[in-house]
Protein backbone atom coordinates (compact mmCIF):
# COMPACT_ATOMS: atom_id res chain seq x y z
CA UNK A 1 7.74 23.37 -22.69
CA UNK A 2 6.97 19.64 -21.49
CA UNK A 3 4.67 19.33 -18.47
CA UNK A 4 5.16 16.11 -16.57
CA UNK A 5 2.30 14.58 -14.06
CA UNK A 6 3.59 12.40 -11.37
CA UNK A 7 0.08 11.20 -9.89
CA UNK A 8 0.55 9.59 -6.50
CA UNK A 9 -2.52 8.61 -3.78
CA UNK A 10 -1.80 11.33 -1.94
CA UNK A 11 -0.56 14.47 -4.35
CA UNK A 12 0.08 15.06 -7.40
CA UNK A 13 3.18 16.88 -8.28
CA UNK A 14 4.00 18.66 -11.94
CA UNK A 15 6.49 20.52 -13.23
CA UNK A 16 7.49 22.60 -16.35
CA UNK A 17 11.09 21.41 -18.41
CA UNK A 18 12.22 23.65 -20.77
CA UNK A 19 15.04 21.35 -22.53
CA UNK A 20 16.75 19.91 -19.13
CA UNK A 21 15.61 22.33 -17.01
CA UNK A 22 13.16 21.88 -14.37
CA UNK A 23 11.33 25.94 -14.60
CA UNK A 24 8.32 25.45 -12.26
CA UNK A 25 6.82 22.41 -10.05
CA UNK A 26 3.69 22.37 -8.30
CA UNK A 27 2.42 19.83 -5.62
CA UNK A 28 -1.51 19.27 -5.16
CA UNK A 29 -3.84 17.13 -3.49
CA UNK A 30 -5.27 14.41 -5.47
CA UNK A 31 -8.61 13.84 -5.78
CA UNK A 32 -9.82 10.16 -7.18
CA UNK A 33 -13.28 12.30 -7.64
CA UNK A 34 -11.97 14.94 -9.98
CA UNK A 35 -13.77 14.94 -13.65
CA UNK A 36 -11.54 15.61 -16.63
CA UNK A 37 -13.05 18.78 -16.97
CA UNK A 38 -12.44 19.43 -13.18
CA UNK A 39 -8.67 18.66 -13.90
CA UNK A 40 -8.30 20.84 -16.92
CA UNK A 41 -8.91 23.93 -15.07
CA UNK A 42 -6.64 23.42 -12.53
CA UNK A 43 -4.15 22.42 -15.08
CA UNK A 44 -4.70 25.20 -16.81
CA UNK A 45 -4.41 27.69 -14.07
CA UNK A 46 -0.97 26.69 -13.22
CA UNK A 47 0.45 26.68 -16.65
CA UNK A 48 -0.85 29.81 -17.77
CA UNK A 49 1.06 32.07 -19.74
CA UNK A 50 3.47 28.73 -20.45
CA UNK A 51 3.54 27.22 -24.05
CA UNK A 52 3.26 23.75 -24.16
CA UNK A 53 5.43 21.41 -26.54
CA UNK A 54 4.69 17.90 -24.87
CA UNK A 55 3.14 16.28 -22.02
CA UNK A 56 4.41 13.20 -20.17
CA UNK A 57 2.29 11.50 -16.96
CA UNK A 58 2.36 8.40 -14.69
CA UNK A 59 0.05 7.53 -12.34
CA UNK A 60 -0.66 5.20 -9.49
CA UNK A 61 -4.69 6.21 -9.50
CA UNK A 62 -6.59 4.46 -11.65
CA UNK A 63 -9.66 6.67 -11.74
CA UNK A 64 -7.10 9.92 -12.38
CA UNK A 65 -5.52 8.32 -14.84
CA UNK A 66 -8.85 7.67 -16.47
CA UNK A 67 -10.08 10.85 -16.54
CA UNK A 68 -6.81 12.64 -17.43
CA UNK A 69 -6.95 10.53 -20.57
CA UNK A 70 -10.48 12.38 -21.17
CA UNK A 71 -8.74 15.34 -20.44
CA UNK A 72 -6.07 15.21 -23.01
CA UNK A 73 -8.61 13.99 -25.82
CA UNK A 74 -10.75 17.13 -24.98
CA UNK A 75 -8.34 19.44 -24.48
CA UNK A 76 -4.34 18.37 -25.55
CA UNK A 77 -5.25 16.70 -28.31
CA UNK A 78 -2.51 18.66 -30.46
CA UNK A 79 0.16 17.81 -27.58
CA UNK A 80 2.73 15.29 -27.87
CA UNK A 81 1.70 12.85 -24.93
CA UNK A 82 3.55 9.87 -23.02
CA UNK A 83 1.81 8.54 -20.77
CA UNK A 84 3.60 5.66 -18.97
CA UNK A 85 1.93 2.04 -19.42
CA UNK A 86 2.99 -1.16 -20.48
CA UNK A 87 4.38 -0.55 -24.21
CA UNK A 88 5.77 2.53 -23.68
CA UNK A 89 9.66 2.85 -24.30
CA UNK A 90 11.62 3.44 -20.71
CA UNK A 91 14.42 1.61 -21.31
CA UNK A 92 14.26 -0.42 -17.95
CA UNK A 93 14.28 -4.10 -17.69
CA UNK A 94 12.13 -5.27 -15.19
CA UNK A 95 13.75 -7.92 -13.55
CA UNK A 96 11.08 -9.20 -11.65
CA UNK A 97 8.56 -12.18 -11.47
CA UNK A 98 5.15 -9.93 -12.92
CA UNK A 99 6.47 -6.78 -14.16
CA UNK A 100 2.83 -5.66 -14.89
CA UNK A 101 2.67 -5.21 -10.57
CA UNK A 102 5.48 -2.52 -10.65
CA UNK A 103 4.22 0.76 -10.76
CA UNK A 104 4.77 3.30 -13.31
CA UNK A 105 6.52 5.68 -10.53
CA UNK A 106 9.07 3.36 -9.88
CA UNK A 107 9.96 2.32 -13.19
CA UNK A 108 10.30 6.38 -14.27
CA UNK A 109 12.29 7.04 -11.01
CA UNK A 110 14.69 3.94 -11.51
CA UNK A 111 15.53 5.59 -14.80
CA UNK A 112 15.78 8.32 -13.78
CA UNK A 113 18.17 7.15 -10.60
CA UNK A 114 20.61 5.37 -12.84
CA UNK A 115 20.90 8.43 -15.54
CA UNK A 116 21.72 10.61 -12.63
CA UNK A 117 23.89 8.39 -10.28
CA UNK A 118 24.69 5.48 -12.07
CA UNK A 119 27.59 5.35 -13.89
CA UNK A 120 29.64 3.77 -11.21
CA UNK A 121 27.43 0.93 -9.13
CA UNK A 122 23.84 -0.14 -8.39
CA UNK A 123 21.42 2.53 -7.28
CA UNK A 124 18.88 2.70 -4.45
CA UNK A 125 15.61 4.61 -4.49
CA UNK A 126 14.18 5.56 -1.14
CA UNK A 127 10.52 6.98 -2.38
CA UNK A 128 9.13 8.84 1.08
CA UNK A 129 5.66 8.69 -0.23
CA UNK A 130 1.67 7.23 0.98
CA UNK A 131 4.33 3.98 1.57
CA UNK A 132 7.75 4.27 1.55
CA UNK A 133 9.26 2.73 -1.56
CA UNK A 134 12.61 0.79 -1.39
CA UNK A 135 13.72 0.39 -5.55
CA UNK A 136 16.79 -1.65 -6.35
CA UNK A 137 18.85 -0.74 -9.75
CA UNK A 138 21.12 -2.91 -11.10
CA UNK A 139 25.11 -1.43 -12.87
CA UNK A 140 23.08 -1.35 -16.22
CA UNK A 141 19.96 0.36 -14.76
CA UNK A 142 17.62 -3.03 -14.18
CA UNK A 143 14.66 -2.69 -11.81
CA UNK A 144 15.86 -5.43 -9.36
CA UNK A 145 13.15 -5.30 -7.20
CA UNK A 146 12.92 -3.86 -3.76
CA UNK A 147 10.84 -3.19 -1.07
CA UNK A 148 7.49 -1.67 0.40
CA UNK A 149 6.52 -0.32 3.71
CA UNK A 150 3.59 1.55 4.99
CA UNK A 151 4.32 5.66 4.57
CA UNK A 152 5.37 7.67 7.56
CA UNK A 153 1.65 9.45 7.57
CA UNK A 154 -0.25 6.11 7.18
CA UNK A 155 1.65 5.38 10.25
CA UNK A 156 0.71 8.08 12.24
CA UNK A 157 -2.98 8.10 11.00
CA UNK A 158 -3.56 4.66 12.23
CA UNK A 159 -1.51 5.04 15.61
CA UNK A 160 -4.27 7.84 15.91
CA UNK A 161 -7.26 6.05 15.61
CA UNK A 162 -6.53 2.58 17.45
CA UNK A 163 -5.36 4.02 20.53
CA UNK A 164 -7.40 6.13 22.63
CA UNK A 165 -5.47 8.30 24.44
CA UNK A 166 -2.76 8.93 21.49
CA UNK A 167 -3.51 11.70 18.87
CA UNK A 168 -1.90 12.80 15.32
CA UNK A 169 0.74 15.21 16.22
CA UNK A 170 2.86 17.54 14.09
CA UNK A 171 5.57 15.78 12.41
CA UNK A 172 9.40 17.93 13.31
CA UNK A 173 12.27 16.84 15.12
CA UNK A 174 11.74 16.86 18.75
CA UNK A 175 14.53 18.20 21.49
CA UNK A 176 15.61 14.74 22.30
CA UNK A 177 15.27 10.90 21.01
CA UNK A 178 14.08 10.75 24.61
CA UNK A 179 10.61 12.34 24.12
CA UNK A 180 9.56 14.04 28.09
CA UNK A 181 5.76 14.31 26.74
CA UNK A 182 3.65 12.37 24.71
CA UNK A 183 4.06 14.60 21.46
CA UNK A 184 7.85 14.35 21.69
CA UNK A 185 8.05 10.78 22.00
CA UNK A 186 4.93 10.32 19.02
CA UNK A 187 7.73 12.79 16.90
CA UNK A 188 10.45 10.71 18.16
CA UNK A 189 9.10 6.98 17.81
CA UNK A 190 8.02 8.30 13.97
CA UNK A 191 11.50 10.32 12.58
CA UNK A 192 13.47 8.65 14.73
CA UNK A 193 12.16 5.11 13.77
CA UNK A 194 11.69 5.55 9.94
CA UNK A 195 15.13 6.24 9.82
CA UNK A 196 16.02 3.63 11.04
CA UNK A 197 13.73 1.31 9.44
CA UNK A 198 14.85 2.47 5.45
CA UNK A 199 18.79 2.32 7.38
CA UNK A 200 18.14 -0.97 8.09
CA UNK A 201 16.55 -2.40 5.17
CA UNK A 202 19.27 0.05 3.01
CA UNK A 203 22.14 -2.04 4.55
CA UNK A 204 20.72 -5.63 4.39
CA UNK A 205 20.32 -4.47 0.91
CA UNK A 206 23.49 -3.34 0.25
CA UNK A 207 24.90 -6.50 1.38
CA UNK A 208 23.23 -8.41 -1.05
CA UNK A 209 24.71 -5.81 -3.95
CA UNK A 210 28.17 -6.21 -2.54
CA UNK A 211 27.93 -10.10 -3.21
CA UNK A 212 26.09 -9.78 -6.71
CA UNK A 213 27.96 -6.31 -7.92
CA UNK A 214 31.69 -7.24 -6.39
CA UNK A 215 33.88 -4.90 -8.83
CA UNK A 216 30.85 -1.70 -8.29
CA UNK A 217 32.98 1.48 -7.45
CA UNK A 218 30.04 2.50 -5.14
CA UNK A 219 26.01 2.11 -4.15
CA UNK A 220 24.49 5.53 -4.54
CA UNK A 221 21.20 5.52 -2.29
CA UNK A 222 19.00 8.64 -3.24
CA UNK A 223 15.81 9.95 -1.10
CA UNK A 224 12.64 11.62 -3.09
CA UNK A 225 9.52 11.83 -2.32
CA UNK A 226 7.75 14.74 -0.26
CA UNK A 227 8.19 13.71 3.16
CA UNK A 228 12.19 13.00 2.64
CA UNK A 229 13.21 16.05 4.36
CA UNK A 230 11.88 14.58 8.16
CA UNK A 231 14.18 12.02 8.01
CA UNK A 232 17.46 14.13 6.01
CA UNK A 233 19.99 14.15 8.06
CA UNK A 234 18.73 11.35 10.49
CA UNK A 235 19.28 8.59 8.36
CA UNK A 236 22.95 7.09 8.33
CA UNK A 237 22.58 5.84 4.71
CA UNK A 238 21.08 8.18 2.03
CA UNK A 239 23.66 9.61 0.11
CA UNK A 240 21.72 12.10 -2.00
CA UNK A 241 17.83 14.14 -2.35
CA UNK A 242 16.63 14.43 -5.50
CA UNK A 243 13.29 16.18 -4.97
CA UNK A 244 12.45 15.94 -8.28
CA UNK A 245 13.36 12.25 -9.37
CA UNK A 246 9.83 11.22 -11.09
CA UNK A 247 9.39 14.26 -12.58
CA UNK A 248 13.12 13.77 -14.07
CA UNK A 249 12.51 10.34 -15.03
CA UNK A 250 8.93 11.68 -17.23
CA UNK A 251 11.09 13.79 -18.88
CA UNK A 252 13.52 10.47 -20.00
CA UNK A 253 10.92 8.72 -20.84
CA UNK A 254 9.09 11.36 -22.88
CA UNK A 255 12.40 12.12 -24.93
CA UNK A 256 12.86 8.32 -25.95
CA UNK A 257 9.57 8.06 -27.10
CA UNK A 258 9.84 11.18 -29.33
């Protein structure tokens, strides 16, 4: 079975293939501090009782990254590995003024987006992560480009600490858009306006597609990322969830390289 490690600043999500299938996915905390040997156990724990036939990881954490290298040298030595880094096979063009500043997440997911959804017009990527990832793909799968804003946590965190009498609340659809109590209206200002932010940068987008892409049948816009599901539903724009999008992508890119 192929284990892929999506690495991201906030968790870090794997999950078991066996051929196309996605068998088992795990999300956990990362932890910049964690020692290869620290890693390894937790690995192992969660693949126990699996066999594994290949490995393939990306990672926006340096100092994980680091140490999973150490990891695989001490302990997957045997296993197949991709690990995704400039030189690696991926079959995206990066169509963009340093492609060494796009990071290895967004390269597997726009893969990964144009495999899936594709075949008949550009592709968006909205990646609801530590920021919120906006990635562009182009009729013939191109990284275009995009955009970045903070995450809807990061948000909250700092709304929480630079005003006094405001406070980190639970993050789930409140009665009405019209919050009657401070929580509601925190909820509502946060769901509410995230939507609306990735609807609004979505369609500016799209505009600029429809001029460059005249003859595409349609722009599929696809949601990932772990906090996607507070804003399914309340977004006009996103077409499609694909929970699982990076971890798809790993898989891609491990089977070209093999």
């Amino acid at each position: 079975m192929l284990l892929t490690v999506d690495v991201g600043n906030t968790n870090t999500v794997l999950g078991l293939f066996e051929g196309e299938r996605l068998v088992q996915s795990w999300r956990v905390k990362t932890d910049p501090r964690d020692t290869a040997d620290e890693l390894w156990l937790l690995y192992r724990s969660l693949i126990d009782g699996f066999e594994l036939t290949g490995l393939a990881v990306c990672s926006t954490v340096p100092a994980v990254l680091r140490e999973l290298r150490t990891m695989i040298t001490n302990y997957l030595s045997d296993i197949p590995t991709t690990i995704i880094e400039p030189g690696v096979k991926t079959g995206v063009p990066l169509l963009v003024d340093n492609p060494k500043e796009i990071g290895a997440d967004r390269i597997v997911n726009t893969l990964a987006a144009h495999s899936l959804y594709g075949k008949n017009g550009p592709c968006i990527v909205v990646d609801f992560g530590t920021s919120t990832n906006l990635d562009v793909v182009s009729p013939k799968g191109e990284f275009l480009g995009g955009a970045l804003a903070a995450g809807i946590e990061i948000s909250v965190d700092a709304l929480a600490q630079r005003a006094a009498q405001l406070r980190k609340v639970e993050l789930v659809l409140p009665r009405s858009v019209i919050g009657k109590n401070t929580v509601e209206a925190l909820q509502s200002g946060t769901i509410y306006g995230f939507a609306g932010q990735v609807d609004g940068l979505v369609n500016r987008i799209i505009e600029v597609l429809d001029a460059d892409y005249p003859g595409s049948e349609e722009i599929s816009v696809i949601a990932t990322g772990g906090l996607a599901p507070l804003v399914l539903g309340i977004s006009e724009t996103l077409d499609y969830h694909e929970p699982d999008l990076t971890l798809i992508g790993l898989r891609l890119v491990h089977e070209r390289n093999r």
